[in-house]
PDB file of N, CA and C in Angstrom:
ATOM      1  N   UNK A   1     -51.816 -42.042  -9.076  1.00  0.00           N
ATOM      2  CA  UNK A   1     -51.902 -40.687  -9.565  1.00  0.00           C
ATOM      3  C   UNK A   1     -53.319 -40.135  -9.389  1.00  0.00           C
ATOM      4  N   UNK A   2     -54.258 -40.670  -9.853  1.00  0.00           N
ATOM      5  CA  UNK A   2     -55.839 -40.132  -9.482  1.00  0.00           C
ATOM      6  C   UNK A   2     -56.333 -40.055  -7.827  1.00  0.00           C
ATOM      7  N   UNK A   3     -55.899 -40.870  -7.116  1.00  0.00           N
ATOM      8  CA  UNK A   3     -55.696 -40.804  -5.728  1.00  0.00           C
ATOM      9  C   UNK A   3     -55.214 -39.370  -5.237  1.00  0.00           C
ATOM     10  N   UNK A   4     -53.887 -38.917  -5.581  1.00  0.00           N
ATOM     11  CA  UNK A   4     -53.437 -37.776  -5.682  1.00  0.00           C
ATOM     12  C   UNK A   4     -54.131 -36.035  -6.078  1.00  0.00           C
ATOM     13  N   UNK A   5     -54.366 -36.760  -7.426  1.00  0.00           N
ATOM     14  CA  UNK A   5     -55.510 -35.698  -7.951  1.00  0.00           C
ATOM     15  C   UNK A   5     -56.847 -35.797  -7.332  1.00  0.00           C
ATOM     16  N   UNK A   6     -57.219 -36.230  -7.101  1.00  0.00           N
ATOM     17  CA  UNK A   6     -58.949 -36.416  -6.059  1.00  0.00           C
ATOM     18  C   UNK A   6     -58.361 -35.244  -4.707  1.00  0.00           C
ATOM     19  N   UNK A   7     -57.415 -35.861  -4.532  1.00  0.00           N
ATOM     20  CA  UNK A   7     -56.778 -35.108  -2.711  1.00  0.00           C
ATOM     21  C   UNK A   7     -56.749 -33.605  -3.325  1.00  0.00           C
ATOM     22  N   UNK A   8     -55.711 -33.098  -4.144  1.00  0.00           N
ATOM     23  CA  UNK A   8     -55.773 -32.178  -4.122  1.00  0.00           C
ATOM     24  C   UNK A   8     -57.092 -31.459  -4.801  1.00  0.00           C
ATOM     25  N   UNK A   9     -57.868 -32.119  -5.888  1.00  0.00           N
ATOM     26  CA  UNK A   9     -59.416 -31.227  -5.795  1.00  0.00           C
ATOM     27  C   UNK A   9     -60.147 -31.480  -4.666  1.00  0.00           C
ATOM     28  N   UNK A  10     -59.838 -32.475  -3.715  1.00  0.00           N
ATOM     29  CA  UNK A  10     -60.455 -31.877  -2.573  1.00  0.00           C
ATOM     30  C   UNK A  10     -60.332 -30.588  -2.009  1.00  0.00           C
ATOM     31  N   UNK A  11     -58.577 -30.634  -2.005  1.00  0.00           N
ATOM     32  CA  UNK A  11     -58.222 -29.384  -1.348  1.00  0.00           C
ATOM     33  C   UNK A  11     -58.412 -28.093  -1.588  1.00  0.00           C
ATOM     34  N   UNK A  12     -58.816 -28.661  -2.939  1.00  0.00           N
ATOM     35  CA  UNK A  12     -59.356 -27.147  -3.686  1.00  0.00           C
ATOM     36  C   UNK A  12     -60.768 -26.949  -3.663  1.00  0.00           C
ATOM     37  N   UNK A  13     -61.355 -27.494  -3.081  1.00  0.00           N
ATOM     38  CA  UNK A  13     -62.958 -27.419  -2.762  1.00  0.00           C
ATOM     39  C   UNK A  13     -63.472 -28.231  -4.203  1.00  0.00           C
ATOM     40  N   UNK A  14     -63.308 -28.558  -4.999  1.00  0.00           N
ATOM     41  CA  UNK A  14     -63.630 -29.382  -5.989  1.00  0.00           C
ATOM     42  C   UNK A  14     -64.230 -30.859  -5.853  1.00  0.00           C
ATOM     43  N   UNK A  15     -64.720 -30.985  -4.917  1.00  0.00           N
ATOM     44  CA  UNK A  15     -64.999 -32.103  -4.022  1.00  0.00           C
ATOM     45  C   UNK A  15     -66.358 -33.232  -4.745  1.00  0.00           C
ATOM     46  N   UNK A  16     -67.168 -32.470  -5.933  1.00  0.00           N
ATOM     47  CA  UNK A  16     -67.852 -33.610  -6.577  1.00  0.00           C
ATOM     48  C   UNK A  16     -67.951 -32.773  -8.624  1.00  0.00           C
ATOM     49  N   UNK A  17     -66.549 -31.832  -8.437  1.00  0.00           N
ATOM     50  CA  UNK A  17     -66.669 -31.798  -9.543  1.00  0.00           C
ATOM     51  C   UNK A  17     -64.937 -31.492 -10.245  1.00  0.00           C
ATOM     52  N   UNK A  18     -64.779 -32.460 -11.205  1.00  0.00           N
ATOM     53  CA  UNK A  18     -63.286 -32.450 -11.639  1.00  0.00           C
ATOM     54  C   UNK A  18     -63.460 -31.967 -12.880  1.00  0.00           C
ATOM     55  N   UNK A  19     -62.858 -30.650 -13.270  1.00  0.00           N
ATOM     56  CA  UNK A  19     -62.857 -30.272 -14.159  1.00  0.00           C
ATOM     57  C   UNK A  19     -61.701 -30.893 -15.696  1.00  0.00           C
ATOM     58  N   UNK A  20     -62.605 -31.633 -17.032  1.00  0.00           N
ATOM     59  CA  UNK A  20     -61.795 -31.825 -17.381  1.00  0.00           C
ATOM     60  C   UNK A  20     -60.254 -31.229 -18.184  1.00  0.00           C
ATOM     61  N   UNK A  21     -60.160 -30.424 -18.152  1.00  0.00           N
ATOM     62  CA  UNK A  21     -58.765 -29.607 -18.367  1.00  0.00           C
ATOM     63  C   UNK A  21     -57.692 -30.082 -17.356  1.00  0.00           C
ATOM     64  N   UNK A  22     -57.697 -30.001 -16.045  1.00  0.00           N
ATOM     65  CA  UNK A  22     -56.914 -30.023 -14.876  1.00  0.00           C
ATOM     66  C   UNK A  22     -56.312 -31.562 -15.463  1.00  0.00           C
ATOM     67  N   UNK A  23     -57.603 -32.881 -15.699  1.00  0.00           N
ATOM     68  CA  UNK A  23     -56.990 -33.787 -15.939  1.00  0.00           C
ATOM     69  C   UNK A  23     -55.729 -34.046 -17.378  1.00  0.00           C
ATOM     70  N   UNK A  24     -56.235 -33.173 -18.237  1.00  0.00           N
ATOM     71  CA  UNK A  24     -56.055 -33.024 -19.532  1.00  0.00           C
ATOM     72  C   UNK A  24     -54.083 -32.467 -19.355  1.00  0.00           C
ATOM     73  N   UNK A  25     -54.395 -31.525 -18.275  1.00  0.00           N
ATOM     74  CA  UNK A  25     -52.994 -30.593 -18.113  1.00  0.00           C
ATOM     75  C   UNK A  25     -52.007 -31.253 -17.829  1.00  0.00           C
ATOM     76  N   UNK A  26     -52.449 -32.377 -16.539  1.00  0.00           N
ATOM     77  CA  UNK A  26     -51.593 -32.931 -16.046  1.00  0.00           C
ATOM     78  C   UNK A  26     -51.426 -34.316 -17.045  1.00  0.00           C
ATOM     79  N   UNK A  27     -51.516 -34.715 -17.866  1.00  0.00           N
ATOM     80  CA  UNK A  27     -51.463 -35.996 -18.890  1.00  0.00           C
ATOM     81  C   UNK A  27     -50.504 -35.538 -19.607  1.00  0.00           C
ATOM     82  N   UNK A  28     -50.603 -33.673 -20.225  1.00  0.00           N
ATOM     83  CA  UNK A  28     -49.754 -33.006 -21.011  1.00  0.00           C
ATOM     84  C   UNK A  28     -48.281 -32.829 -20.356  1.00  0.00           C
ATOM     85  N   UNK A  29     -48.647 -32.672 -19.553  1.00  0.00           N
ATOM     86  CA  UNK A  29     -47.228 -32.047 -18.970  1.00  0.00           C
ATOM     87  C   UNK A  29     -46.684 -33.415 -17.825  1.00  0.00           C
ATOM     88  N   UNK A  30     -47.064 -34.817 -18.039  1.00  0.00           N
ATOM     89  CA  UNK A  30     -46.385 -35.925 -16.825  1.00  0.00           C
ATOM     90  C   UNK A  30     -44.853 -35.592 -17.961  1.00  0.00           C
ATOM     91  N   UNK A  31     -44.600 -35.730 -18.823  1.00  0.00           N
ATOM     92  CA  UNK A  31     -43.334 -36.413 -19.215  1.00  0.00           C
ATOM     93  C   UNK A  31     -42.559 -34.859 -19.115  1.00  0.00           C
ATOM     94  N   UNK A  32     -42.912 -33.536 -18.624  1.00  0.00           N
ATOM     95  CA  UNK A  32     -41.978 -32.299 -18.745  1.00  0.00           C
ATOM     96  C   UNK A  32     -41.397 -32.814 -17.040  1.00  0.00           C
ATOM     97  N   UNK A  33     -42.289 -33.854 -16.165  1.00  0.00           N
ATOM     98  CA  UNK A  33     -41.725 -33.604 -15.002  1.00  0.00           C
ATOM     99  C   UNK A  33     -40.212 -34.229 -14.600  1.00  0.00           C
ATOM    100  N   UNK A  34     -40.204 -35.399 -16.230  1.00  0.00           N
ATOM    101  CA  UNK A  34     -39.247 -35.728 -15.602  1.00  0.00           C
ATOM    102  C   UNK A  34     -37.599 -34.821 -16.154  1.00  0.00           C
ATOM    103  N   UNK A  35     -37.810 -33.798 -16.789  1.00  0.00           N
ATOM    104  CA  UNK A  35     -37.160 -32.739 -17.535  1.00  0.00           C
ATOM    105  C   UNK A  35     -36.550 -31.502 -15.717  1.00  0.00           C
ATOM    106  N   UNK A  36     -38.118 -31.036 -15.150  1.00  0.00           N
ATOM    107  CA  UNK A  36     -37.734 -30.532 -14.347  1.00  0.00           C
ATOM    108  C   UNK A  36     -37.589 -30.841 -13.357  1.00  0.00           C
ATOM    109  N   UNK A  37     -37.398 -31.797 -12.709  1.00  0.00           N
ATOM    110  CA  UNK A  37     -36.786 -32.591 -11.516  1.00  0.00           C
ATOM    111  C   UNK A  37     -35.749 -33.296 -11.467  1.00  0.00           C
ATOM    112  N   UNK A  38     -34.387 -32.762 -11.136  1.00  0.00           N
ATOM    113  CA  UNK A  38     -33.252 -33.504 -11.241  1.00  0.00           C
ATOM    114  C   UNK A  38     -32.225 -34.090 -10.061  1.00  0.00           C
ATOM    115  N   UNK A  39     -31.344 -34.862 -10.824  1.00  0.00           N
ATOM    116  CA  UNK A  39     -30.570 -34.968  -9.144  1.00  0.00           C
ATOM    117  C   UNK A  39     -29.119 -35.051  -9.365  1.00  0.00           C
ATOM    118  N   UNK A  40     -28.615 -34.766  -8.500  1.00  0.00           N
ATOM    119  CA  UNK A  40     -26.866 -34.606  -8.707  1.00  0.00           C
ATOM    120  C   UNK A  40     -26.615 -34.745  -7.104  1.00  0.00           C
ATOM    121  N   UNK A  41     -24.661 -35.204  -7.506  1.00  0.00           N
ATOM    122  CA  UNK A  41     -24.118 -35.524  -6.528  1.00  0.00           C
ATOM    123  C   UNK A  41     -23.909 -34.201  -5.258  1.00  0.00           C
ATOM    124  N   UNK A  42     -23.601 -33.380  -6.429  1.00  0.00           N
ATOM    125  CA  UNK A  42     -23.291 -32.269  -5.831  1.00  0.00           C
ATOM    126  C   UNK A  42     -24.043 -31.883  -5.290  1.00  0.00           C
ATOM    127  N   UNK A  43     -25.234 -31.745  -5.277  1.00  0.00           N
ATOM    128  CA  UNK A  43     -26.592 -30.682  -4.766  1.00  0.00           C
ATOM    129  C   UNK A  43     -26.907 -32.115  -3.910  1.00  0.00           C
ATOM    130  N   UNK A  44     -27.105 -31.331  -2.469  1.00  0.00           N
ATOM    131  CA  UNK A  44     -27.852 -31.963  -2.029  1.00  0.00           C
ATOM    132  C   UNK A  44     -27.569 -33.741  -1.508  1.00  0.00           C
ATOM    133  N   UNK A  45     -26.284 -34.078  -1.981  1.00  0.00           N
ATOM    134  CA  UNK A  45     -26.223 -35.679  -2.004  1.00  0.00           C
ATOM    135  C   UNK A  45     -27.115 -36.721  -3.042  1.00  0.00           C
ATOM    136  N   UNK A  46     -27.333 -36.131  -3.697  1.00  0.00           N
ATOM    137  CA  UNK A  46     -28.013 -36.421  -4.678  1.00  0.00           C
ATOM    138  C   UNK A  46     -29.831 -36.652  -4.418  1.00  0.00           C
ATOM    139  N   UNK A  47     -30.014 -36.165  -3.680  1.00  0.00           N
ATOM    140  CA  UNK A  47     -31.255 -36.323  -3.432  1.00  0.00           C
ATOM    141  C   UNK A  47     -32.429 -35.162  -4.332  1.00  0.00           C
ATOM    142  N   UNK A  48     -33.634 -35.305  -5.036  1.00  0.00           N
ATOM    143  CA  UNK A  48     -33.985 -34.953  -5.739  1.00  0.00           C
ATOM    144  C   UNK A  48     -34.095 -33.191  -5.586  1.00  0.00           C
ATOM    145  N   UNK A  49     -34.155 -32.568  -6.424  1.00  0.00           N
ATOM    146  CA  UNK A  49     -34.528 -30.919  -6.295  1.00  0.00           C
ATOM    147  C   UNK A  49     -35.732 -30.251  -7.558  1.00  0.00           C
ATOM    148  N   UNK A  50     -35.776 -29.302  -7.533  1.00  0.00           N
ATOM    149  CA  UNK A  50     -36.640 -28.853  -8.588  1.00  0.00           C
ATOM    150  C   UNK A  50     -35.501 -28.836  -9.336  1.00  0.00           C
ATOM    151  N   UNK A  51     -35.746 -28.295 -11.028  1.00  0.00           N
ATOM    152  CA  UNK A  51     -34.360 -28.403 -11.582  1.00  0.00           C
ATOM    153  C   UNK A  51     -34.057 -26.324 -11.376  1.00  0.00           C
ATOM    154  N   UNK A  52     -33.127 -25.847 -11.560  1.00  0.00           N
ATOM    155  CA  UNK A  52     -32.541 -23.856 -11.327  1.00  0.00           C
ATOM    156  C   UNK A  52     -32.713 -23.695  -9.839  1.00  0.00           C
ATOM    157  N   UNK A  53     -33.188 -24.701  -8.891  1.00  0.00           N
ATOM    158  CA  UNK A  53     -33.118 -24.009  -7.505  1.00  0.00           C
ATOM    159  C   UNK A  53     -32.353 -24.796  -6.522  1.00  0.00           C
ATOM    160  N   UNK A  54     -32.757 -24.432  -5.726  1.00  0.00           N
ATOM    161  CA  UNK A  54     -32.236 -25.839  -4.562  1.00  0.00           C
ATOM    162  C   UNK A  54     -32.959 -26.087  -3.545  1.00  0.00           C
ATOM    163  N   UNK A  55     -34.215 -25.997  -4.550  1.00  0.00           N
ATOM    164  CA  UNK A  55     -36.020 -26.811  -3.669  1.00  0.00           C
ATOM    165  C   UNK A  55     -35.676 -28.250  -3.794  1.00  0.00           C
ATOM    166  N   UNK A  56     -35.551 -28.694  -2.799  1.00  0.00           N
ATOM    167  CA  UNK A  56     -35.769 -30.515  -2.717  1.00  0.00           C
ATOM    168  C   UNK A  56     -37.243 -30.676  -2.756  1.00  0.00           C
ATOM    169  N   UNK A  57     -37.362 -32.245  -3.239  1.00  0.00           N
ATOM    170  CA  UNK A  57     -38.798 -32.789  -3.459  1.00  0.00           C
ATOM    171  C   UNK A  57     -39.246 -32.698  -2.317  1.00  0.00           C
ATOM    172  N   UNK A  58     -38.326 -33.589  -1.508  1.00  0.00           N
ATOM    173  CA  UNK A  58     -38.957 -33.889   0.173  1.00  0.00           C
ATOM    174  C   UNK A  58     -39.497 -32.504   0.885  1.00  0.00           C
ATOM    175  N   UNK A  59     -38.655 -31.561   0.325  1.00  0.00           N
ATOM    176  CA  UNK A  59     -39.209 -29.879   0.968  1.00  0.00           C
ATOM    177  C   UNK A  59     -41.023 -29.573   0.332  1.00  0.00           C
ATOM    178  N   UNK A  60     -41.107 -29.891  -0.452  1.00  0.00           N
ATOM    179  CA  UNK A  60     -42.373 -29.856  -1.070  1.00  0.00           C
ATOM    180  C   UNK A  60     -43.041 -30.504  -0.719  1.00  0.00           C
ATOM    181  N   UNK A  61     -42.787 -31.845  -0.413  1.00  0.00           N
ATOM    182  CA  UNK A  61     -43.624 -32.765   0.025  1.00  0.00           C
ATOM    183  C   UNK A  61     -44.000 -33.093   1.731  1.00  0.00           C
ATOM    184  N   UNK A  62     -42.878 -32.232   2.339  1.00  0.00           N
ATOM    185  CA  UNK A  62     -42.992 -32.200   3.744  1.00  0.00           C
ATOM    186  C   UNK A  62     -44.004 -31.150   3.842  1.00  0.00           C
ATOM    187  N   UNK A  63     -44.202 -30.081   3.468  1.00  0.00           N
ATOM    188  CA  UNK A  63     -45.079 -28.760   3.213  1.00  0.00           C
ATOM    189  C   UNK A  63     -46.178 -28.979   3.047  1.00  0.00           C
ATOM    190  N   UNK A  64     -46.828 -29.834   2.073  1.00  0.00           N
ATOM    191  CA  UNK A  64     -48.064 -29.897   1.314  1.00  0.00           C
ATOM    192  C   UNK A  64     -48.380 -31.298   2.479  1.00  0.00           C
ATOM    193  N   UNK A  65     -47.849 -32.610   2.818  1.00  0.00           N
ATOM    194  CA  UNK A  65     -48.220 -33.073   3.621  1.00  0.00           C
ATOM    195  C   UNK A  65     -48.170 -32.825   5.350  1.00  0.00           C
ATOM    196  N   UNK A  66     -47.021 -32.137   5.884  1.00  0.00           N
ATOM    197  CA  UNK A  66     -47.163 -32.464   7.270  1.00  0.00           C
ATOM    198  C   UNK A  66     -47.569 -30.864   7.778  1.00  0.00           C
ATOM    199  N   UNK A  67     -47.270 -30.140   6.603  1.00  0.00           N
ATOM    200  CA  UNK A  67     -47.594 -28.578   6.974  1.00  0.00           C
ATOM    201  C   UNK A  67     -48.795 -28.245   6.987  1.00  0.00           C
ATOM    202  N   UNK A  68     -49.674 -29.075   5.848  1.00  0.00           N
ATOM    203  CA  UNK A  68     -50.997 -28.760   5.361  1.00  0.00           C
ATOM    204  C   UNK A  68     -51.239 -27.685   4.574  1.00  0.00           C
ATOM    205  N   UNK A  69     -49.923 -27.196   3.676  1.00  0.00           N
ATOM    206  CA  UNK A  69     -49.643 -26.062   2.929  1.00  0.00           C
ATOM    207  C   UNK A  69     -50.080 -26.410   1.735  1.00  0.00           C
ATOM    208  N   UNK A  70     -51.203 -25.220   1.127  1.00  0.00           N
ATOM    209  CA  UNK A  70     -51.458 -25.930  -0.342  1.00  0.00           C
ATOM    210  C   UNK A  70     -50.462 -25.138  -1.388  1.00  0.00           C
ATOM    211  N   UNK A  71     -51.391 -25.490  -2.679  1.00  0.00           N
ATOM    212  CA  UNK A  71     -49.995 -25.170  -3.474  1.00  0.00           C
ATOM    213  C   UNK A  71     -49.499 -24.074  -3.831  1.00  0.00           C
ATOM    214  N   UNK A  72     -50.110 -22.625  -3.643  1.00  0.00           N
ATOM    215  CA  UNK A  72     -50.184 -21.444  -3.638  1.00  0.00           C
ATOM    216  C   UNK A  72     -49.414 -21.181  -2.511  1.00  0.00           C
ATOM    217  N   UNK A  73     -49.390 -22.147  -1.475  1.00  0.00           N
ATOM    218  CA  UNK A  73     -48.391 -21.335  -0.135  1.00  0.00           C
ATOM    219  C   UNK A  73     -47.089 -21.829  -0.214  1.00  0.00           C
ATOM    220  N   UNK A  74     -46.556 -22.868  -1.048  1.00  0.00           N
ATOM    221  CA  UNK A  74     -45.915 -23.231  -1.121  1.00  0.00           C
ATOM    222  C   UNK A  74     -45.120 -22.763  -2.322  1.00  0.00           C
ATOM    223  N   UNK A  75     -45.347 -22.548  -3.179  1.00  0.00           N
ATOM    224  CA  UNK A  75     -44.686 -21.454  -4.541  1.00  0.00           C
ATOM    225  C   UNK A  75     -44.451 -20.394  -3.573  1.00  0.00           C
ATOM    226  N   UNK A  76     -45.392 -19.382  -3.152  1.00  0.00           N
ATOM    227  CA  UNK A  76     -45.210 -18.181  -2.101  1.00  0.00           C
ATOM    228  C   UNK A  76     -43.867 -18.492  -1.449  1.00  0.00           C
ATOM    229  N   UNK A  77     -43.995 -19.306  -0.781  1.00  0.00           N
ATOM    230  CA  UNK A  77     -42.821 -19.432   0.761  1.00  0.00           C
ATOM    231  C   UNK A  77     -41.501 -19.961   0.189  1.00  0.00           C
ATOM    232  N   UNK A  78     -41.191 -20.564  -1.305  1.00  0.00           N
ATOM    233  CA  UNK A  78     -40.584 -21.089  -1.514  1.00  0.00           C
ATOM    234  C   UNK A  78     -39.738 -20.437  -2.921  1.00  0.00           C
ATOM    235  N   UNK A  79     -40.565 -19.445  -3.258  1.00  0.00           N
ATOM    236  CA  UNK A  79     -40.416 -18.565  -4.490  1.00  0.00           C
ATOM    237  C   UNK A  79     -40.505 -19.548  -5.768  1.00  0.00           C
ATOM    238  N   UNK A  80     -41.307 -20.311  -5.947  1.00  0.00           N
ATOM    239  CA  UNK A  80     -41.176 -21.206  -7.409  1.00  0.00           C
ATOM    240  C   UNK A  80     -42.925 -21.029  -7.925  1.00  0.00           C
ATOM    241  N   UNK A  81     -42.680 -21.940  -9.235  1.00  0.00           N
ATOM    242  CA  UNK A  81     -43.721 -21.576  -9.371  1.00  0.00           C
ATOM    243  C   UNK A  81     -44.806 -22.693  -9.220  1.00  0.00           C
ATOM    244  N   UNK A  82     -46.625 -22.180  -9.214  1.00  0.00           N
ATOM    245  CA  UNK A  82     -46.885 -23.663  -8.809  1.00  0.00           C
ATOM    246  C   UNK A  82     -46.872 -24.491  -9.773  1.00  0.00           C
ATOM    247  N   UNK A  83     -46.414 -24.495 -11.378  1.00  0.00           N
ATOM    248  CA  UNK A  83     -46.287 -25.709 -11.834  1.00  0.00           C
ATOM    249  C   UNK A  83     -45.407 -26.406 -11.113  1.00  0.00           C
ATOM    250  N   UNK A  84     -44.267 -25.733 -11.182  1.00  0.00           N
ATOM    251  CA  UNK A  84     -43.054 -27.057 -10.146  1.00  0.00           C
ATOM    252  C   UNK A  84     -43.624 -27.263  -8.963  1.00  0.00           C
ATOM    253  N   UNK A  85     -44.147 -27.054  -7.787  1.00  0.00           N
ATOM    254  CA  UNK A  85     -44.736 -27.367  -6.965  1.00  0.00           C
ATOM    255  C   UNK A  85     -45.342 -28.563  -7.624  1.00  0.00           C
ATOM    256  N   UNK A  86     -46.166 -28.667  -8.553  1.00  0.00           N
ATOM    257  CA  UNK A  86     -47.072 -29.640  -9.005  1.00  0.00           C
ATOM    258  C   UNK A  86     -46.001 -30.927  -9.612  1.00  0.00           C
ATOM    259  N   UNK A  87     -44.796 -30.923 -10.244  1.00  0.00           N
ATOM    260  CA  UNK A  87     -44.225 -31.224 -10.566  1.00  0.00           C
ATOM    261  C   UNK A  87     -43.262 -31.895  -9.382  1.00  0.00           C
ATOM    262  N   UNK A  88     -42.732 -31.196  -8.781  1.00  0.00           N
ATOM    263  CA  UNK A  88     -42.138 -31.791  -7.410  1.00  0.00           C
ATOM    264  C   UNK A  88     -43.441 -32.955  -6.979  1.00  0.00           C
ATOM    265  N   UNK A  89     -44.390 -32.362  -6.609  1.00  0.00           N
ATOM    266  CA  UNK A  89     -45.450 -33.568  -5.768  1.00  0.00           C
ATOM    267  C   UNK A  89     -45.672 -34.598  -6.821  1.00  0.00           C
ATOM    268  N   UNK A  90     -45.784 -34.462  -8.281  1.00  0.00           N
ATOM    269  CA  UNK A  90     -46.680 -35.816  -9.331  1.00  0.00           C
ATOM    270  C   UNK A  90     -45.425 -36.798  -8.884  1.00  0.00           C
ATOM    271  N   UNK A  91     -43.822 -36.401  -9.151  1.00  0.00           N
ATOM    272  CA  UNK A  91     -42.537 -36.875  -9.010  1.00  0.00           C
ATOM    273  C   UNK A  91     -42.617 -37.833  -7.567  1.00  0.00           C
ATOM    274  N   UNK A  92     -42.919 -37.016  -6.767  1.00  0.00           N
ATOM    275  CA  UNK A  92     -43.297 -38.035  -5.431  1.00  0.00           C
ATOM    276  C   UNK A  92     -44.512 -38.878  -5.210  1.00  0.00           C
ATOM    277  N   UNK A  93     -45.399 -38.980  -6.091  1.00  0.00           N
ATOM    278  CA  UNK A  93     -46.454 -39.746  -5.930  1.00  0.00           C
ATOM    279  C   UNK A  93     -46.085 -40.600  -7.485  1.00  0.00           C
ATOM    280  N   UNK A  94     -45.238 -40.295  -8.236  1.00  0.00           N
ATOM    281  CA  UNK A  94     -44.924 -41.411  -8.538  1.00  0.00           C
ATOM    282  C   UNK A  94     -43.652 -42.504  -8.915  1.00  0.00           C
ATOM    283  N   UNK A  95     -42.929 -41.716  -7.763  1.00  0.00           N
ATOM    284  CA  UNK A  95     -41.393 -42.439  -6.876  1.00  0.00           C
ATOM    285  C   UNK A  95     -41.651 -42.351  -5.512  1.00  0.00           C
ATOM    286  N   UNK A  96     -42.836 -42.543  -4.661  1.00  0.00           N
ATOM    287  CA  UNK A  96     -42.721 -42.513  -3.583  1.00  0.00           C
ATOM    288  C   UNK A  96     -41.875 -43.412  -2.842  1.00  0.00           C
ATOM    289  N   UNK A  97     -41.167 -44.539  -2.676  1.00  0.00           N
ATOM    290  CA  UNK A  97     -40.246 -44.987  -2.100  1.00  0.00           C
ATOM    291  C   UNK A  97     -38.955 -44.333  -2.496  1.00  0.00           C
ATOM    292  N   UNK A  98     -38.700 -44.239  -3.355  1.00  0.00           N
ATOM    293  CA  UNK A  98     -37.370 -43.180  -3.284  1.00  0.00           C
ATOM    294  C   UNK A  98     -37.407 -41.780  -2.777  1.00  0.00           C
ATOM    295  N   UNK A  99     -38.546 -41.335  -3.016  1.00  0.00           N
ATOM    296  CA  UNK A  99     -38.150 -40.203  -1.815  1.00  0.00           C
ATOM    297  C   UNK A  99     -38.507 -39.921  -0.450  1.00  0.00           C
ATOM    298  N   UNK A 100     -39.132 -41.310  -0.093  1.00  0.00           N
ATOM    299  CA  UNK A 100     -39.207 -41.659   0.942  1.00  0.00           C
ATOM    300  C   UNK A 100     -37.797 -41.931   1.714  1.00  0.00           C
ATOM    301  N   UNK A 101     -37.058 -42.720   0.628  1.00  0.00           N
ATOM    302  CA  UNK A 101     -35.600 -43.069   0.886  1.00  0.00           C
ATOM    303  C   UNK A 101     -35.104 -42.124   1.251  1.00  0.00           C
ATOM    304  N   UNK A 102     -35.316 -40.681   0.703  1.00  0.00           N
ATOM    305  CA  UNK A 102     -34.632 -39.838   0.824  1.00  0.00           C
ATOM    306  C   UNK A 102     -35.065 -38.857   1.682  1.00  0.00           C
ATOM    307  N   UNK A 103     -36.216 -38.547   2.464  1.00  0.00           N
ATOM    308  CA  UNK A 103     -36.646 -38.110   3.606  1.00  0.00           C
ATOM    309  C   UNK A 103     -36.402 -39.073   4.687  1.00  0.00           C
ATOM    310  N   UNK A 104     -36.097 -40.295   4.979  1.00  0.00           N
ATOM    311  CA  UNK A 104     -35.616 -40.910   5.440  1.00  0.00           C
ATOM    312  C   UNK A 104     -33.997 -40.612   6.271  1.00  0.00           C
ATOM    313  N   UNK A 105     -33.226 -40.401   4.884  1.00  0.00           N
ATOM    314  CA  UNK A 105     -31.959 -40.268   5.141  1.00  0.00           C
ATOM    315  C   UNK A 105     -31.826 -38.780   5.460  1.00  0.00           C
ATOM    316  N   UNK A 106     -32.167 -38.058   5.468  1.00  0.00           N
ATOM    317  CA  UNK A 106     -32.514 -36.722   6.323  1.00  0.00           C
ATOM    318  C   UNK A 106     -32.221 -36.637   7.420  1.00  0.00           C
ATOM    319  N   UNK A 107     -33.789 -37.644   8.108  1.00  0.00           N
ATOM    320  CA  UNK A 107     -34.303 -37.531   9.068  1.00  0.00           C
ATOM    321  C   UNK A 107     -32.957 -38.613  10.122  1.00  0.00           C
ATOM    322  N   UNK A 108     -32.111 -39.301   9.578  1.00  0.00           N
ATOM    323  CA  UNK A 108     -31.399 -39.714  10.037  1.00  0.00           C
ATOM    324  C   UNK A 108     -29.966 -39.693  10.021  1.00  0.00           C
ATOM    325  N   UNK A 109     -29.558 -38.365   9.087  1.00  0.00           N
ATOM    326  CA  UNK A 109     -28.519 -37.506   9.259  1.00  0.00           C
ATOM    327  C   UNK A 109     -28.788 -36.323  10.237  1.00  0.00           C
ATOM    328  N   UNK A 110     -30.083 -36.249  10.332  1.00  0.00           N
ATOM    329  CA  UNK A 110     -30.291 -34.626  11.727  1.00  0.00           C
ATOM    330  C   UNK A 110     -29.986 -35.248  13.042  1.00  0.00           C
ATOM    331  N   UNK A 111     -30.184 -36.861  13.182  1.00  0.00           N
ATOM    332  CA  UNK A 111     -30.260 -37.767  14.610  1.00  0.00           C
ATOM    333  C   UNK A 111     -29.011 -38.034  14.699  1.00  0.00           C
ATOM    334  N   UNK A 112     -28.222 -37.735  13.621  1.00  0.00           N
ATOM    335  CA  UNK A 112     -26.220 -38.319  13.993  1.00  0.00           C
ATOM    336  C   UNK A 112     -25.837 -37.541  14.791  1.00  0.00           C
TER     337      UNK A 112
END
C-alpha cells in the first residue's frame, strides 16, 4: 500500500513531501472500500466493478497504469468520482492477483 501511495504522490508532484492528511484519509476510508467495490454474477461475470456503475476495477486499473491516466482523467472519462477511482485502485493493490485473474480472463476471452 505505501508503494502505491509514494507512486501516486509522485504523480502528483509530491515527490519529497507527503502530506499527512492524504495518509490519514486513506487509513479512514480502507474499510468503506470494501463497501464500494462489488461483484456479481450478473455484471460482468463476476468480475469486480465500482459498486451503482458498471466501471470494472481492471478498467481503472488499465487507465491509470497502461494509459498513464491520472486520477482526475479518469473520474472525467469515466464519469465517477475520484474517491472511487481511489477506491477501485487501493482494491487492486490490495487483491492484485485476483484482478490480475481477472484482466487476464479478458484478455483471453477477446483472443477466443
Amino acid at each position: 500500500m505505501l508503494q502505491f501511495v509514494s507512486g501516486l504522490l509522485e504523480k502528483l508532484g509530491f515527490n519529497d513531501f507527503v502530506p499527512l492528511f492524504f495518509y490519514q484519509s486513506l487509513s479512514k476510508n480502507k474499510d468503506m472500500t470494501s463497501e464500494s467495490i462489488v461483484s456479481s454474477e450478473e455484471h460482468f461475470g463476476g468480475k469486480h466493478r465500482i459498486k451503482g456503475t458498471r466501471i470494472r476495477v481492471v478498467d481503472v486499473v488499465e487507465a491509470y497504469q497502461e494509459l498513464g491516466w491520472d486520477i482526475e482523467e479518469i473520474s472525467e472519462e469515466y464519469g465517477i468520482k475520484p474517491q472511487q477511482v481511489l477506491d477501485a485502485l487501493r482494491f487492486f493493490y490490495d487483491n492484485k492477483e485476483t484482478v490480475r485473474r481477472e484482466l487476464n480472463s479478458g484478455v483471453n476471452e477477446a483472443n477466443a
